[in-house]
C-alpha atoms as a PDB file:
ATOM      1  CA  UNK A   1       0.000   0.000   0.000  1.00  0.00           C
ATOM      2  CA  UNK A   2       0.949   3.504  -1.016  1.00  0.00           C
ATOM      3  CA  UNK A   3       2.002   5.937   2.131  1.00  0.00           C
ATOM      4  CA  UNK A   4       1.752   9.126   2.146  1.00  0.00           C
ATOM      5  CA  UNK A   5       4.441  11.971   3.354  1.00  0.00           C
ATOM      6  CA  UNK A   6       5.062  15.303   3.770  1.00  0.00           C
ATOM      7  CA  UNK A   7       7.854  17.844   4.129  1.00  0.00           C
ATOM      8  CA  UNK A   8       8.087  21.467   4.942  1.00  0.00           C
ATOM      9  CA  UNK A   9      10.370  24.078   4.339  1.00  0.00           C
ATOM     10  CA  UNK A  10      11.028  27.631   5.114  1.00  0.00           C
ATOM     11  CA  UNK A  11      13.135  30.436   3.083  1.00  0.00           C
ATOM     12  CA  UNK A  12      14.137  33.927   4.224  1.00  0.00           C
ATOM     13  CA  UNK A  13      14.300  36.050   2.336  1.00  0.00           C
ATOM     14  CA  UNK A  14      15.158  40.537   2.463  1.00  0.00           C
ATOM     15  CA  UNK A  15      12.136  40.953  -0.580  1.00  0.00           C
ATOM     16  CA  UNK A  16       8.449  41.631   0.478  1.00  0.00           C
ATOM     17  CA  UNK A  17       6.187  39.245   0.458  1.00  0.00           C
ATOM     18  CA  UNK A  18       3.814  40.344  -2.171  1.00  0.00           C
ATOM     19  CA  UNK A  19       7.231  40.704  -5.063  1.00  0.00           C
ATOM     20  CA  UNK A  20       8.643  37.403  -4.258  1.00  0.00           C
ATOM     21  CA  UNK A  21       5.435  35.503  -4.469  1.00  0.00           C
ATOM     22  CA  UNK A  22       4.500  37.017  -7.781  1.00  0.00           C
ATOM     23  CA  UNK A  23       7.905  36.575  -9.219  1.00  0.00           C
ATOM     24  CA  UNK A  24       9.058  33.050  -7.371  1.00  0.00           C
ATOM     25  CA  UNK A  25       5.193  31.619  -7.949  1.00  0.00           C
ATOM     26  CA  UNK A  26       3.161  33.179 -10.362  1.00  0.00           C
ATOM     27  CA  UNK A  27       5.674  34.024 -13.059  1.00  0.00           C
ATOM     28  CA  UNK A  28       8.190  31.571 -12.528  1.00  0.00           C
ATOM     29  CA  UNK A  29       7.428  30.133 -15.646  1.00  0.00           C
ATOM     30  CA  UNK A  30       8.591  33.432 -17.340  1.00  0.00           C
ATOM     31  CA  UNK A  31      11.614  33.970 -14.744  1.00  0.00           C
ATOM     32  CA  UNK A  32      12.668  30.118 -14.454  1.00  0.00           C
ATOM     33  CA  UNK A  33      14.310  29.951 -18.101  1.00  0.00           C
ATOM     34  CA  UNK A  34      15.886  33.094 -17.675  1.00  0.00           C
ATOM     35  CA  UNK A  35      17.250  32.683 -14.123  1.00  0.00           C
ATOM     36  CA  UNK A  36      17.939  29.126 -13.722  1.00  0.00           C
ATOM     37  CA  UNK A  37      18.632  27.884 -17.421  1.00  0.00           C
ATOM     38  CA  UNK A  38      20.841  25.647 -15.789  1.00  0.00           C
ATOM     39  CA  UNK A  39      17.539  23.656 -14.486  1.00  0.00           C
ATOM     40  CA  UNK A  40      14.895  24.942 -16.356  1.00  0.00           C
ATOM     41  CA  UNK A  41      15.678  24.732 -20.346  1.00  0.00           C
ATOM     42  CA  UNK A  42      12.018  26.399 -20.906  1.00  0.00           C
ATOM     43  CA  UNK A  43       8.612  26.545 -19.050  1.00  0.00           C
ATOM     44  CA  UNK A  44       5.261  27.834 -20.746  1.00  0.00           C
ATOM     45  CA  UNK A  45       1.410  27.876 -19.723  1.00  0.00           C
ATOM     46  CA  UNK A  46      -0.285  24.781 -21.369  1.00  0.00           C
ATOM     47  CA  UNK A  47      -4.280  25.497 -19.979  1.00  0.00           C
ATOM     48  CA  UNK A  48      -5.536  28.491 -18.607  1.00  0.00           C
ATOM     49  CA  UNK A  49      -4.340  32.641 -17.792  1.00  0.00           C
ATOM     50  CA  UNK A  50      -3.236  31.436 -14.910  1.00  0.00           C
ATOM     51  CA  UNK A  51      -6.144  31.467 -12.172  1.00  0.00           C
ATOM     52  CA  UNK A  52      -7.588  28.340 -10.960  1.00  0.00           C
ATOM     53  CA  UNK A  53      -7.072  25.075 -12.968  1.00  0.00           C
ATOM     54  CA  UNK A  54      -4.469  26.411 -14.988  1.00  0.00           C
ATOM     55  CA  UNK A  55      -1.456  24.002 -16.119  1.00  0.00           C
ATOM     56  CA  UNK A  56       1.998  25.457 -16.431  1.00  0.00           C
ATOM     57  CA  UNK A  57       4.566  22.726 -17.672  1.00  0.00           C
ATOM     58  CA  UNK A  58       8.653  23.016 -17.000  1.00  0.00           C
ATOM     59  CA  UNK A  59      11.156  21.544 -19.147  1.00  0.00           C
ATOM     60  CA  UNK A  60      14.411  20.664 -17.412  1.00  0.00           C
ATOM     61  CA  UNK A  61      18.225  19.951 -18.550  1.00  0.00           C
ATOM     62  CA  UNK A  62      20.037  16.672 -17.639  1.00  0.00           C
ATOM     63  CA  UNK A  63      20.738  18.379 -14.332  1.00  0.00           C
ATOM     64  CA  UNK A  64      17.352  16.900 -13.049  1.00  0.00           C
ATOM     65  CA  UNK A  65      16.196  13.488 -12.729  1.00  0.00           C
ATOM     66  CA  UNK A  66      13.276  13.945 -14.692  1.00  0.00           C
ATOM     67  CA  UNK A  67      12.722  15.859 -18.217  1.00  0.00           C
ATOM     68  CA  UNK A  68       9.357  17.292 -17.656  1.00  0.00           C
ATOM     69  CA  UNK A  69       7.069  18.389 -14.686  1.00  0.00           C
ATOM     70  CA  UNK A  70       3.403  19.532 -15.255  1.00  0.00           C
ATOM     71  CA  UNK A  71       1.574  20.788 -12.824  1.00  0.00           C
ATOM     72  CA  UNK A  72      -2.434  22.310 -12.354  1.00  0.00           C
ATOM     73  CA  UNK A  73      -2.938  25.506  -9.902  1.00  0.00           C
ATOM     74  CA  UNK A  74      -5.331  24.359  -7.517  1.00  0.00           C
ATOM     75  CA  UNK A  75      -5.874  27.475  -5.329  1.00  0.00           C
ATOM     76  CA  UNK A  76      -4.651  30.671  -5.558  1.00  0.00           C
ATOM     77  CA  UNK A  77      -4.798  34.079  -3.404  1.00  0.00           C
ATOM     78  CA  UNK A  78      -2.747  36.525  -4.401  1.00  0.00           C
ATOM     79  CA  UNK A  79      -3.542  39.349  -1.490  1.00  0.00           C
ATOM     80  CA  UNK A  80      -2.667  36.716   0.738  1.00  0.00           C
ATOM     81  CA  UNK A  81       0.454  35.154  -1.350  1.00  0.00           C
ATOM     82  CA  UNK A  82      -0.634  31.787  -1.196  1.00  0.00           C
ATOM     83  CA  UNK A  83      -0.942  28.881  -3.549  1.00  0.00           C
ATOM     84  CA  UNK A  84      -1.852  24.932  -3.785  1.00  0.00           C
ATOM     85  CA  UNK A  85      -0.485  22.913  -6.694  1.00  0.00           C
ATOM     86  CA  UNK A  86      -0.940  19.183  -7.884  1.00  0.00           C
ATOM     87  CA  UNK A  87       1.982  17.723 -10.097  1.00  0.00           C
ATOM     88  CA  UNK A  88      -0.126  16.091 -12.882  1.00  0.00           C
ATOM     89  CA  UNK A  89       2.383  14.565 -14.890  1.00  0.00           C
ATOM     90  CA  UNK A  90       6.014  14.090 -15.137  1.00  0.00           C
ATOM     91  CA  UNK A  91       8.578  14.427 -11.666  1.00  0.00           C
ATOM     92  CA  UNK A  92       8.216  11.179 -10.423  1.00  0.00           C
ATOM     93  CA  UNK A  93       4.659  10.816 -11.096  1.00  0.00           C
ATOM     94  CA  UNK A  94       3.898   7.159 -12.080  1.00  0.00           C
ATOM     95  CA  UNK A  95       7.585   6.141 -11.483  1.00  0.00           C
ATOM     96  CA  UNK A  96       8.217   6.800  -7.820  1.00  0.00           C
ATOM     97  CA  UNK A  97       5.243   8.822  -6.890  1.00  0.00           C
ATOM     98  CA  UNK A  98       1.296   8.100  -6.920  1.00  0.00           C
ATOM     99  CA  UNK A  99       0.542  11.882  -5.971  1.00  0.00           C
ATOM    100  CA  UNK A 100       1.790  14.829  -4.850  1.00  0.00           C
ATOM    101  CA  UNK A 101       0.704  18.580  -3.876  1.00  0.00           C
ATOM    102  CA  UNK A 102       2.337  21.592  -3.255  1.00  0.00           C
ATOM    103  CA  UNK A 103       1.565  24.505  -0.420  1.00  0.00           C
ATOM    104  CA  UNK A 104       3.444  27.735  -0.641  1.00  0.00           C
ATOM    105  CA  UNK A 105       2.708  30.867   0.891  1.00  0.00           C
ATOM    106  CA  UNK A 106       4.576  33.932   1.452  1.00  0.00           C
ATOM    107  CA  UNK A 107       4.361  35.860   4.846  1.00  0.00           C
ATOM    108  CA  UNK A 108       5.499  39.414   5.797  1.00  0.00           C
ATOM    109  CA  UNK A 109       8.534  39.566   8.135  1.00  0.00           C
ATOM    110  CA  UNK A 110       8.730  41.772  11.022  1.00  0.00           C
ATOM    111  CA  UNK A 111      12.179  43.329   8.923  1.00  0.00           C
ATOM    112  CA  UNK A 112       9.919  44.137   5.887  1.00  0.00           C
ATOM    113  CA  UNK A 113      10.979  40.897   3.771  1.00  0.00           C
ATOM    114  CA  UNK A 114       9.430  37.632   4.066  1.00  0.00           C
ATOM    115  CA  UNK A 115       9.385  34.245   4.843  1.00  0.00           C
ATOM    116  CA  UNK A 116       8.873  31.513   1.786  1.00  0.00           C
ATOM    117  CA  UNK A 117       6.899  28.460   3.566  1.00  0.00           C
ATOM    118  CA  UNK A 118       6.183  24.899   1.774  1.00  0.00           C
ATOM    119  CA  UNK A 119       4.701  22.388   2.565  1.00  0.00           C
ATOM    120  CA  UNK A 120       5.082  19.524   0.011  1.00  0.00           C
ATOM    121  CA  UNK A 121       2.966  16.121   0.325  1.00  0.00           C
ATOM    122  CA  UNK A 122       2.661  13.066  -1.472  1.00  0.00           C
ATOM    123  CA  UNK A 123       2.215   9.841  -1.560  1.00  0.00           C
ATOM    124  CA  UNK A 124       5.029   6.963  -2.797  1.00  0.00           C
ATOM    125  CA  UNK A 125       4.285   4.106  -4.944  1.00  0.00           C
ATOM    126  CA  UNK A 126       4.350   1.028  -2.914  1.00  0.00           C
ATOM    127  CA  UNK A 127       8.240   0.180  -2.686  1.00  0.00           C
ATOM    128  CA  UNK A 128       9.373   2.989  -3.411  1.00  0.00           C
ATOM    129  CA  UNK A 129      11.586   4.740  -0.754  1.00  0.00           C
ATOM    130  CA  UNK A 130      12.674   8.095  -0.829  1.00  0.00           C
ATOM    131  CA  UNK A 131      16.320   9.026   0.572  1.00  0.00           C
ATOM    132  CA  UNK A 132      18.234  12.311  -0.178  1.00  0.00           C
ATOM    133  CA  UNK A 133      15.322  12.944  -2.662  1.00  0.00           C
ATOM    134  CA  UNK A 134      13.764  15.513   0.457  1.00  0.00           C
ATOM    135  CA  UNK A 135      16.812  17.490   0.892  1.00  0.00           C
ATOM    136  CA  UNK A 136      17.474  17.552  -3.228  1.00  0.00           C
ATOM    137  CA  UNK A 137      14.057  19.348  -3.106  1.00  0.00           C
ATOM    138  CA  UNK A 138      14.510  22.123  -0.663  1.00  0.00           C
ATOM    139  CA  UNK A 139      17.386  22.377  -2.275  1.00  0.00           C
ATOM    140  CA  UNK A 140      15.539  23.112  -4.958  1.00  0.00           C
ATOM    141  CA  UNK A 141      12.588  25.393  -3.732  1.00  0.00           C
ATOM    142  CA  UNK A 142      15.745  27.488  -2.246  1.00  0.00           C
ATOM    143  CA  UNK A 143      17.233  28.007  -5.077  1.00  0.00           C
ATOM    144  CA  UNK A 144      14.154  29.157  -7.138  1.00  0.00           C
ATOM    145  CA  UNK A 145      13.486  31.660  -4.244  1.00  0.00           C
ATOM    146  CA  UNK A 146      17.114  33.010  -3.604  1.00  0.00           C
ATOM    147  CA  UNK A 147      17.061  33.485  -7.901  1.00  0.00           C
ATOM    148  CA  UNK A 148      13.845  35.079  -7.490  1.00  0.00           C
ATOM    149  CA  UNK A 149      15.321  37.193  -4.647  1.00  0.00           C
ATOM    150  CA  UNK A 150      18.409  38.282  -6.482  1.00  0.00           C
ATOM    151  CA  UNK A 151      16.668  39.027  -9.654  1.00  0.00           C
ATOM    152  CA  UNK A 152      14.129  41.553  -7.428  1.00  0.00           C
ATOM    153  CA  UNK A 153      17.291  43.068  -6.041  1.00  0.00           C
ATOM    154  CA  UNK A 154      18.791  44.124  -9.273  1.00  0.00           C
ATOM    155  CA  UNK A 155      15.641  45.367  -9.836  1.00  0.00           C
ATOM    156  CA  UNK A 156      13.890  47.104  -7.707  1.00  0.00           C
ATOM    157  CA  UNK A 157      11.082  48.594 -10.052  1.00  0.00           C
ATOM    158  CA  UNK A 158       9.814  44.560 -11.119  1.00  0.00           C
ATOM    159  CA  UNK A 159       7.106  42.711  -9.822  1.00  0.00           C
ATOM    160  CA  UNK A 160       5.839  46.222  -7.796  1.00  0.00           C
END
């Protein structure tokens, strides 16, 4: 029988809340190419102007262990910088993983920046096992922030 986990994560980060989650959520699929082409090799919407339901798919170089990752927005609130995914096909799904969701949500920090917080769950195909998998993806979700974060530093008049 399938089990299911779940991991969480949290990012600082100097960049308010509302810039970050724009630039490090919503248009990631824009940014990721651009900022991470090391990962990403290209990203585009598939369904949807990106509310509720849409589909945004990620194409990745040999430096991940899988070549494609779609996945459908399942909730969305942008005044409150928060956002559910579900990966609907590629990253694992059908090879390691039966399901898995996404949680992230941006919060104000007391300094004026913010704090990233995910909260990733899913649920293994029975004998599968996951190892260093968990820290390759926070790994991962830190980088996408801290490029997000860099590129908002240089400039200060996107995502405003």
């Amino acid at each position: 029988m399938a089990s299911t986990n779940c991991w969480t994560h949290e990012i600082e980060s100097p960049v308010a809340a509302p810039r970050l989650f724009r630039a490090g959520v919503m248009d990631w699929h824009t940014l990721a190419p651009k900022l991470a082409p090391q990962i990403v090799a290209s990203a585009h919407p598939v369904e949807g102007e990106g509310g509720i339901g849409s589909v945004r798919q990620f194409n990745f170089t040999s430096a991940m262990p899988f070549n494609l990752m779609k996945e459908r927005l399942e909730f969305i609130h942008a005044d409150k910088c928060e956002c559910k995914s579900t990966l609907i096909e590629g990253g694992g799904i059908g090879t390691a993983i039966e399901t898995a969701t996404s949680h992230i949500k941006v919060e104000s920090a007391a300094n004026g920046g913010s704090v990233v917080k995910v909260e990733s769950t899913y649920k293994l195909l029975p004998g599968v096992e996951v190892n260093d998998e968990i820290t390759k993806a926070k790994d991962s979700v830190t980088a996408i922030f801290k490029a997000a974060e860099a590129y908002l530093i240089a400039n200060p008049e996107a995502y405003n």
